[in-house]
C-alpha atoms as a PDB file:
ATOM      1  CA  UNK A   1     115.877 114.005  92.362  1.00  0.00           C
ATOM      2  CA  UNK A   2     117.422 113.715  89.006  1.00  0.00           C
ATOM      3  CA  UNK A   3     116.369 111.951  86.232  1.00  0.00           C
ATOM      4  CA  UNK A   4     119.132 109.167  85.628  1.00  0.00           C
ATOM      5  CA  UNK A   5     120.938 108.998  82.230  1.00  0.00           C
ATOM      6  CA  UNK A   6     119.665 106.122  80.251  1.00  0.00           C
ATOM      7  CA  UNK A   7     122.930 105.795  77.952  1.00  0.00           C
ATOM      8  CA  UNK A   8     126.065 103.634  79.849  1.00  0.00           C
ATOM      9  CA  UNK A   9     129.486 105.383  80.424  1.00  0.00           C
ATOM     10  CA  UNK A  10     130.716 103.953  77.639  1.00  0.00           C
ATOM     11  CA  UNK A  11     128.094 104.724  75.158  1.00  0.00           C
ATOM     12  CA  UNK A  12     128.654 108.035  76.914  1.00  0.00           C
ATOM     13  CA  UNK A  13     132.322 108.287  76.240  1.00  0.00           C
ATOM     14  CA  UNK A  14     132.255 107.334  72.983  1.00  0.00           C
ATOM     15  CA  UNK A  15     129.789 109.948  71.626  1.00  0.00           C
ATOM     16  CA  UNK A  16     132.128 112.611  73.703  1.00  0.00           C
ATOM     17  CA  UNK A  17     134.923 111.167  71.927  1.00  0.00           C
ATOM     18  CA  UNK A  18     133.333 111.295  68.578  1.00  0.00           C
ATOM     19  CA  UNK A  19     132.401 115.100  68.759  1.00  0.00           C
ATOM     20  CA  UNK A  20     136.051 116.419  70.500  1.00  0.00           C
ATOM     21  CA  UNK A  21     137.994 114.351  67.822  1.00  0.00           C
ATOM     22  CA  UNK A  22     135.488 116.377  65.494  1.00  0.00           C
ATOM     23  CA  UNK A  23     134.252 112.915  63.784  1.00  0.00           C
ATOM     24  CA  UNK A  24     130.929 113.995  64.304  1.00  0.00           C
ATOM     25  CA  UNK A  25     128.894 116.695  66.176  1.00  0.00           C
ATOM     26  CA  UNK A  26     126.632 116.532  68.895  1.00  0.00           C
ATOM     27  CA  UNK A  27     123.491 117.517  67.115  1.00  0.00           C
ATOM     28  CA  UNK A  28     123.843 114.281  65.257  1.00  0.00           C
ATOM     29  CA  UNK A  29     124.706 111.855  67.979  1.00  0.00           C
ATOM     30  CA  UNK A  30     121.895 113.486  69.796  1.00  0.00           C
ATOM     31  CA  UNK A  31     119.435 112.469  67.388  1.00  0.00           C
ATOM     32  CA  UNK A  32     120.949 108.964  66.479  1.00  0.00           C
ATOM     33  CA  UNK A  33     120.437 108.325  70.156  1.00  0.00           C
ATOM     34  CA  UNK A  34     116.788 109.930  70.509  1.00  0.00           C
ATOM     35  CA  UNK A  35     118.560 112.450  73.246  1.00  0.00           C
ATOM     36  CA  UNK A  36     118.538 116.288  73.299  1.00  0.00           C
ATOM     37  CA  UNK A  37     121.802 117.589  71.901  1.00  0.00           C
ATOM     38  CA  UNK A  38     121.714 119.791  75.209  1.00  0.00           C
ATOM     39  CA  UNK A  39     122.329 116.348  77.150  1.00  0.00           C
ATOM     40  CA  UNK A  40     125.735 115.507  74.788  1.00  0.00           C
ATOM     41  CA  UNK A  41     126.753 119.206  75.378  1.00  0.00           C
ATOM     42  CA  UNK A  42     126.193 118.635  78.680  1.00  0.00           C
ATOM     43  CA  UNK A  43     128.271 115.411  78.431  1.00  0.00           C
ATOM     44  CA  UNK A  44     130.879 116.965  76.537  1.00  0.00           C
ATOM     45  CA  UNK A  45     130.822 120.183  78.923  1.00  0.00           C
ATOM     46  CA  UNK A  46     131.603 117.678  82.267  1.00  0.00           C
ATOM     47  CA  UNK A  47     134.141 115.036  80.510  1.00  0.00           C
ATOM     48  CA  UNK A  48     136.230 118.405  79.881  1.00  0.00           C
ATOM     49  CA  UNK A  49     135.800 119.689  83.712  1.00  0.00           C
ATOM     50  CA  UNK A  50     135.994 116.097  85.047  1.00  0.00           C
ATOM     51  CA  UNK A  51     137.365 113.854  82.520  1.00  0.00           C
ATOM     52  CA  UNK A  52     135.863 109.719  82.757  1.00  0.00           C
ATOM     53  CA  UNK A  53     134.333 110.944  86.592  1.00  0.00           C
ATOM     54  CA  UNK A  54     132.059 113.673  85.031  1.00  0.00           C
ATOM     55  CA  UNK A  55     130.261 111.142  82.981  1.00  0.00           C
ATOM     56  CA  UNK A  56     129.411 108.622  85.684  1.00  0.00           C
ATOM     57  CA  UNK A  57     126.054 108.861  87.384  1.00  0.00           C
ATOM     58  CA  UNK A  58     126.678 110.622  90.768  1.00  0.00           C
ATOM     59  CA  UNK A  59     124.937 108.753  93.468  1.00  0.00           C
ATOM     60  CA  UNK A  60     125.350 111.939  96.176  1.00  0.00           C
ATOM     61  CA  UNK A  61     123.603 115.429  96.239  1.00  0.00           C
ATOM     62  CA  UNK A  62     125.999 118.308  95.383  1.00  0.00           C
ATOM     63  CA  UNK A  63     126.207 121.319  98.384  1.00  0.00           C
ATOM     64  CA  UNK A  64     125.964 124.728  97.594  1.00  0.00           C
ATOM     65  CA  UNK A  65     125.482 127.603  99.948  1.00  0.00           C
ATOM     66  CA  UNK A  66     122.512 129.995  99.451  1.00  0.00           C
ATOM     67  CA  UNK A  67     125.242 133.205  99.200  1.00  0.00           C
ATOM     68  CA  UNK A  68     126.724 130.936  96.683  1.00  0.00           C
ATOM     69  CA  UNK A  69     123.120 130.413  95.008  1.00  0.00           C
ATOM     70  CA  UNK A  70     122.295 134.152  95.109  1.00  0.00           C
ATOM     71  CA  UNK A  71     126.035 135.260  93.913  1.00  0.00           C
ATOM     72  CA  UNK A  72     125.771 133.039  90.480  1.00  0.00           C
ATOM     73  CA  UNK A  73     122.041 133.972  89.866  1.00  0.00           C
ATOM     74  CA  UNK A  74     123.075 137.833  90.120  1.00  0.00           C
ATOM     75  CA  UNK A  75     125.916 137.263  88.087  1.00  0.00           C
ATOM     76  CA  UNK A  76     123.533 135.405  85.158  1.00  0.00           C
ATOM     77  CA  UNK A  77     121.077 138.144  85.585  1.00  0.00           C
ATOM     78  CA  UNK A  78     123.235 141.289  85.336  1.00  0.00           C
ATOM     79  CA  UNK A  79     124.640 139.436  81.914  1.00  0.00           C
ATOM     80  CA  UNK A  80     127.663 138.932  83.434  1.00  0.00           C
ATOM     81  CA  UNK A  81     127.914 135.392  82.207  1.00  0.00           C
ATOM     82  CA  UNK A  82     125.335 133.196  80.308  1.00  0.00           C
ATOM     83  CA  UNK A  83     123.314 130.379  82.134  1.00  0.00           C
ATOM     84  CA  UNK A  84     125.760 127.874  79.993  1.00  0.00           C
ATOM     85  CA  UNK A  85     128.879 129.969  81.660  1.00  0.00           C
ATOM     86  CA  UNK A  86     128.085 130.432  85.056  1.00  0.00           C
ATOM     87  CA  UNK A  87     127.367 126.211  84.960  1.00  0.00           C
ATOM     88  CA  UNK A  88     130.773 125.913  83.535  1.00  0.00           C
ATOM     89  CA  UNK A  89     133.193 128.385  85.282  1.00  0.00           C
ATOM     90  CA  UNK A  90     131.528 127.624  89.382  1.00  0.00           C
ATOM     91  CA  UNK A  91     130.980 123.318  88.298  1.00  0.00           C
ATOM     92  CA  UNK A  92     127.678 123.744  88.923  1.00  0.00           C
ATOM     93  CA  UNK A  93     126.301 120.178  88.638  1.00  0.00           C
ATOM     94  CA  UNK A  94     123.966 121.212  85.446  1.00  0.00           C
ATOM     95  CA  UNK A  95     122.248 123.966  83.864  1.00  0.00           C
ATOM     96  CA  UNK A  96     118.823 122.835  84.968  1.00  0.00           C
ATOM     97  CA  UNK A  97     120.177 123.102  88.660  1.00  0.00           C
ATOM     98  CA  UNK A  98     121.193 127.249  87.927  1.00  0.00           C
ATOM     99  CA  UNK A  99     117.759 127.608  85.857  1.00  0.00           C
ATOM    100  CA  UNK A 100     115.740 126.659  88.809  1.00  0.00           C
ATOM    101  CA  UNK A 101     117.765 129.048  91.160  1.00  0.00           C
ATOM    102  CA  UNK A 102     116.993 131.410  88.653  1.00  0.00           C
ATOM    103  CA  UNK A 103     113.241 130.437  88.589  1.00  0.00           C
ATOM    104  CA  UNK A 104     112.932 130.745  92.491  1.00  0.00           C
ATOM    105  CA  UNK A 105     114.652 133.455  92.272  1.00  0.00           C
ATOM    106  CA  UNK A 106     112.611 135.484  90.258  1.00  0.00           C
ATOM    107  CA  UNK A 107     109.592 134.736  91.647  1.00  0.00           C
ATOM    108  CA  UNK A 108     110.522 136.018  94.973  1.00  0.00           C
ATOM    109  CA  UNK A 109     111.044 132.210  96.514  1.00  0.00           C
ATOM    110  CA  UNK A 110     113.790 132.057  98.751  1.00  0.00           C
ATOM    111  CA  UNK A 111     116.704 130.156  97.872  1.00  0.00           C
ATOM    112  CA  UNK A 112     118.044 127.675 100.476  1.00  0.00           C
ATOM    113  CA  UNK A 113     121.295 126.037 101.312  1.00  0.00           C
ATOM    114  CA  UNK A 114     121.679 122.496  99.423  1.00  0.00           C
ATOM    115  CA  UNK A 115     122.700 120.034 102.711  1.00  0.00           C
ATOM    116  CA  UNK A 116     123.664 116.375 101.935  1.00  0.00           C
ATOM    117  CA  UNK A 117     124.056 113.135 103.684  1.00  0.00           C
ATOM    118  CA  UNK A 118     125.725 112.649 107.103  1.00  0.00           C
ATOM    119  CA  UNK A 119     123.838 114.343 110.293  1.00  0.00           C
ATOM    120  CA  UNK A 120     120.580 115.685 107.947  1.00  0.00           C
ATOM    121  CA  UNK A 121     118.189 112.988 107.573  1.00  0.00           C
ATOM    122  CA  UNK A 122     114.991 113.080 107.690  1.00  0.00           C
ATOM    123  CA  UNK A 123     114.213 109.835 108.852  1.00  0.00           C
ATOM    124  CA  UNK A 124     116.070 109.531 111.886  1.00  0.00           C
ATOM    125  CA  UNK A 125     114.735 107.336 114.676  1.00  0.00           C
ATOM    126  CA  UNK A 126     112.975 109.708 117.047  1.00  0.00           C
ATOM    127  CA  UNK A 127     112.817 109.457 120.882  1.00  0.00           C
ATOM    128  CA  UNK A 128     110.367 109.525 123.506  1.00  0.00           C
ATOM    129  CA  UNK A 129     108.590 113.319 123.735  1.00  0.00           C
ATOM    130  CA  UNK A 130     106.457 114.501 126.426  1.00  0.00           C
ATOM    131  CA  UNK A 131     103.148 116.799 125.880  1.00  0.00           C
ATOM    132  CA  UNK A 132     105.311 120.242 126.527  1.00  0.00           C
ATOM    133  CA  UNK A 133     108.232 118.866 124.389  1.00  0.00           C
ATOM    134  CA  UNK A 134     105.626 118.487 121.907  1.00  0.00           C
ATOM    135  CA  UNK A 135     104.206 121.842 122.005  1.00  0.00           C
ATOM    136  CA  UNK A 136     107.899 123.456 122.395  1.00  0.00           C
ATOM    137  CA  UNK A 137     108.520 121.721 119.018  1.00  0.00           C
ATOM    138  CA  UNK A 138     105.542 122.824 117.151  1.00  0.00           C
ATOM    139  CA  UNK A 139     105.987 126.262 118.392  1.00  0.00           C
ATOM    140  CA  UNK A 140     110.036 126.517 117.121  1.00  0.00           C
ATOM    141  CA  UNK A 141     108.922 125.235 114.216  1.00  0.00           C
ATOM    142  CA  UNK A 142     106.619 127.689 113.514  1.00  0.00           C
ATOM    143  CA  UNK A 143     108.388 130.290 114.594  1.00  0.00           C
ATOM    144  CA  UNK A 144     111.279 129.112 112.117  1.00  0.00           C
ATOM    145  CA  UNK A 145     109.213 129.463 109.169  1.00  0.00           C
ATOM    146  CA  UNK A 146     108.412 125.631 109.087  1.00  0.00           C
ATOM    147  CA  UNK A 147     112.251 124.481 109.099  1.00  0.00           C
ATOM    148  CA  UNK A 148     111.458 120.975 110.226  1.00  0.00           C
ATOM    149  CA  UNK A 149     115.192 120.614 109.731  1.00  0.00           C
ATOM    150  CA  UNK A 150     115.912 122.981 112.500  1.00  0.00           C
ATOM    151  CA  UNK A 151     113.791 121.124 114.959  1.00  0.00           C
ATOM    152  CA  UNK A 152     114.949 117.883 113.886  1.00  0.00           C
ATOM    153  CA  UNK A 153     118.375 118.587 114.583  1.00  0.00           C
ATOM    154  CA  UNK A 154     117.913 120.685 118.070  1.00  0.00           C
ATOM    155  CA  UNK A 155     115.532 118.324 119.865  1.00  0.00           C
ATOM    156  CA  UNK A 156     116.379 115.352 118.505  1.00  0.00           C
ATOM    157  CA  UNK A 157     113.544 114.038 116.734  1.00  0.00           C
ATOM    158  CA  UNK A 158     112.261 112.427 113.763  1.00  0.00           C
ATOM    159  CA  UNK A 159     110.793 114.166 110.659  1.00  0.00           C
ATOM    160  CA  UNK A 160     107.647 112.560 111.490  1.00  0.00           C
ATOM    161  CA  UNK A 161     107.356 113.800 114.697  1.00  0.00           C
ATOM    162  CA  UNK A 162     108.191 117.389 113.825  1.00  0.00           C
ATOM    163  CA  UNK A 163     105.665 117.155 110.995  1.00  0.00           C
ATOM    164  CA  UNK A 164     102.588 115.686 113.612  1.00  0.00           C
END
């Protein structure tokens, strides 16, 4: 989960503002604001993709496929494009996201598909299971390197189930 912005849209649009009109830059509204001037880049960097919507807070996860994942991380690491690049041209959500790809990546952990919302919850009610269900479960998920998500969805079941 990401940390949430402590400046409001409008102190956020008005520090853009300042440093595209070129009344001021954002290594100084950074530090007038005790932020990282990464974070007004970053603000500056989603106004211009997104205009007023890419300052506001998203409340909803961002998808991206794990060919998607493993094409922009090759790209960044055959210098292709820069980390700050890649973020802009694909509207990846923010740099941190790609530098953790990149992280996994590199240390030989697989990256996975993003899901969001509708139809992948992990709290779902479950529903009655009897003793072979039980062991059927355990033993797909197993077998499915752990992907309580898998089970979940084809038995029916609740996170908490899969996980006991």
């Amino acid at each position: 989960m990401s940390k949430r912005s402590p400046a409001s849209l409008e102190v956020k649009l008005h520090v853009v503002r300042l440093c595209l009109e070129h009344k001021s830059n954002p290594n100084y509204e950074a530090k007038q604001r005790g932020l990282s001037s990464h974070t007004v880049r970053e603000w500056i960097r989603k106004y211009k993709a997104d205009g007023l919507d890419g300052l506001k807070e998203s409340r909803t996860w961002k998808t991206y496929s794990k060919e998607f994942k493993l094409a922009v991380v090759n790209e960044v690491l055959s210098g292709r494009f820069s980390v700050e690049e890649a973020t802009n041209k694909h509207h990846i959500s923010s740099r941190s996201v790609l530098i953790k790809w990149i992280t996994k990546y590199t240390n030989e952990i697989e990256l996975k598909p993003t899901h969001k919302g509708k139809g992948l919850s992990h709290m779902n009610k479950g529903r009655k299971t009897t003793f072979e269900e039980r062991i059927e479960i355990a033993q797909y998920t197993i077998a499915n390197e752990l992907d309580y998500q898998k089970a979940i969805e084809k038995y029916g079941v609740s996170y908490q189930q899969v996980y006991a």
